[in-house]
C-alpha atoms as a PDB file:
ATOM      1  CA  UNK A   1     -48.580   8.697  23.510  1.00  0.00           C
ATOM      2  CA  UNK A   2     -46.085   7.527  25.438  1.00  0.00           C
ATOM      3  CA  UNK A   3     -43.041   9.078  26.363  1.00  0.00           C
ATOM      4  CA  UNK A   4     -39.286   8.059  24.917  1.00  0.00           C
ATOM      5  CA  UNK A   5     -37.346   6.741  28.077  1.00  0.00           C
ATOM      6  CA  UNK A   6     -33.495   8.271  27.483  1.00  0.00           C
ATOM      7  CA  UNK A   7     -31.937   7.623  30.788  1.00  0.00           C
ATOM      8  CA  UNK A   8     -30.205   4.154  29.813  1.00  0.00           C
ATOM      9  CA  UNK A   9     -28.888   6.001  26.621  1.00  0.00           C
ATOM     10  CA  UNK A  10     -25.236   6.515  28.480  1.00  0.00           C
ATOM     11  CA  UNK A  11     -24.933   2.997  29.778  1.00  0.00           C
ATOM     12  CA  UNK A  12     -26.092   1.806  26.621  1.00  0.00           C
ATOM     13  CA  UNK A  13     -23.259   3.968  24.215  1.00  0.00           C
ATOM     14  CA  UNK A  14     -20.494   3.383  27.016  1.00  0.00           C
ATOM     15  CA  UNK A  15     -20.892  -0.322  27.006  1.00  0.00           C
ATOM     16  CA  UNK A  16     -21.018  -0.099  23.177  1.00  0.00           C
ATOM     17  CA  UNK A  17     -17.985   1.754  23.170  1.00  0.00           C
ATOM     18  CA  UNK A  18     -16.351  -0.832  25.882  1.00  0.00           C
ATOM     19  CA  UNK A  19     -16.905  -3.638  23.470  1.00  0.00           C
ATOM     20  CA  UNK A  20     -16.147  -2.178  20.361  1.00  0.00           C
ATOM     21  CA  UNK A  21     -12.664  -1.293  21.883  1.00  0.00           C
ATOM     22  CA  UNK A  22     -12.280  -4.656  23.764  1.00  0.00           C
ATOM     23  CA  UNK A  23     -12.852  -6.340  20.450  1.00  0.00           C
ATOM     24  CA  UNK A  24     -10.523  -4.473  18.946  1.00  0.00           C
ATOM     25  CA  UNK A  25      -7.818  -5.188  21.279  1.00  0.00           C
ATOM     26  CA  UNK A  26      -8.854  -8.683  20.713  1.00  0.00           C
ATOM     27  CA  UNK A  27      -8.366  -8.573  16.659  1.00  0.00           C
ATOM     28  CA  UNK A  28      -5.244  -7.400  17.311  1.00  0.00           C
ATOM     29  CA  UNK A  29      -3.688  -9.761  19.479  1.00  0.00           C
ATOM     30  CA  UNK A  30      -4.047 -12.089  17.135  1.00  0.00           C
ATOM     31  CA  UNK A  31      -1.621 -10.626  14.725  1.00  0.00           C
ATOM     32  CA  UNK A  32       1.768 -11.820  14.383  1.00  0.00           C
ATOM     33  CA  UNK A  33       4.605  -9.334  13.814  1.00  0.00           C
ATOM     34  CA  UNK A  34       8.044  -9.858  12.787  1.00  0.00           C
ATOM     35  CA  UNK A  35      10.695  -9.296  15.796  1.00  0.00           C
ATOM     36  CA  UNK A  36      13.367  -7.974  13.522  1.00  0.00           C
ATOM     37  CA  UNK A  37      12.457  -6.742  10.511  1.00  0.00           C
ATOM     38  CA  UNK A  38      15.412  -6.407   8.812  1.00  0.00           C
ATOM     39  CA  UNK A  39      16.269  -4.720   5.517  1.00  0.00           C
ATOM     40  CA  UNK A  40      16.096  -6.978   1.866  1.00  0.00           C
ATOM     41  CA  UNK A  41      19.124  -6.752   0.165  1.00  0.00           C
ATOM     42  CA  UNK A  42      18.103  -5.561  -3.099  1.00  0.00           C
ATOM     43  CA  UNK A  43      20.997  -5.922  -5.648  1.00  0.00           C
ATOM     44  CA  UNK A  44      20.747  -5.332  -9.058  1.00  0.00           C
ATOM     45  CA  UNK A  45      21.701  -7.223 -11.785  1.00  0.00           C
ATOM     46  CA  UNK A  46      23.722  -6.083 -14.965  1.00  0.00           C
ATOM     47  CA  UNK A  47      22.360  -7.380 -18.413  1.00  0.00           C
ATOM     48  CA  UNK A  48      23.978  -7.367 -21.459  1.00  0.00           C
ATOM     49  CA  UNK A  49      22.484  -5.934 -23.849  1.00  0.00           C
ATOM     50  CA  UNK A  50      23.675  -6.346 -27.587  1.00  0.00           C
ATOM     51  CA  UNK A  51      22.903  -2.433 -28.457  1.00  0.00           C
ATOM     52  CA  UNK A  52      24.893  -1.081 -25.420  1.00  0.00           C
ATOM     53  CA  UNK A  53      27.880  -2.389 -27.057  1.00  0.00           C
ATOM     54  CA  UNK A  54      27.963   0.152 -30.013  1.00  0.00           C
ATOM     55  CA  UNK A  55      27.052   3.142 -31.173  1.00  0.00           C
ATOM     56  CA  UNK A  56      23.745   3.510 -33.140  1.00  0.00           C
ATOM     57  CA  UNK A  57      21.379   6.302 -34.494  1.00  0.00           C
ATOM     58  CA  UNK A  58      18.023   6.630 -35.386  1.00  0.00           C
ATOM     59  CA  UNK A  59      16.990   8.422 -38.485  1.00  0.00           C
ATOM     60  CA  UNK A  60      13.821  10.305 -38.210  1.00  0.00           C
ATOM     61  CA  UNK A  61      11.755  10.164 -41.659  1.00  0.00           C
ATOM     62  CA  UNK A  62      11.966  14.043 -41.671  1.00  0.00           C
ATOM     63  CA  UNK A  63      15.688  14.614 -40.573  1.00  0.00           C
ATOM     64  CA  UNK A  64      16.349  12.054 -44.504  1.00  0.00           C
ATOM     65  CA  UNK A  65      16.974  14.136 -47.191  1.00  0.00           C
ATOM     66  CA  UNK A  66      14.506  14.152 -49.837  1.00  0.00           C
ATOM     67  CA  UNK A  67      14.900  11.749 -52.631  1.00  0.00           C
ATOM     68  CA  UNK A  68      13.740  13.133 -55.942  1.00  0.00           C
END
């Protein structure tokens, strides 16, 4: 039985690892960043709500007095 030849086994992994990182560098060339990023103003709007207007409470069934 013949033997397993391993002495191309380096060339073969570093010129896998040469392309994998080539292609890499590649990919990402082709994406585009922004120059400037700059921050969103994020403002926030005031609603009006009809229940901020006046004072409410909420009964809880078990806070009622008991009706007889």
């Amino acid at each position: 039985m013949p033997q397993l030849v391993t002495s191309t086994w380096p060339i073969i992994i570093l010129s896998m690892i040469l392309t994998l990182f080539i292609m890499l560098q590649l990919k990402t060339l082709k994406l585009v960043f922004p120059l400037n990023p700059a921050p969103k103003n994020m403002t926030t709007q005031k609603y009006n709500n009809p229940w901020e207007m006046k004072w409410t409470k909420i009964y809880s069934p078990l806070s009622l007095p008991l009706q007889s």
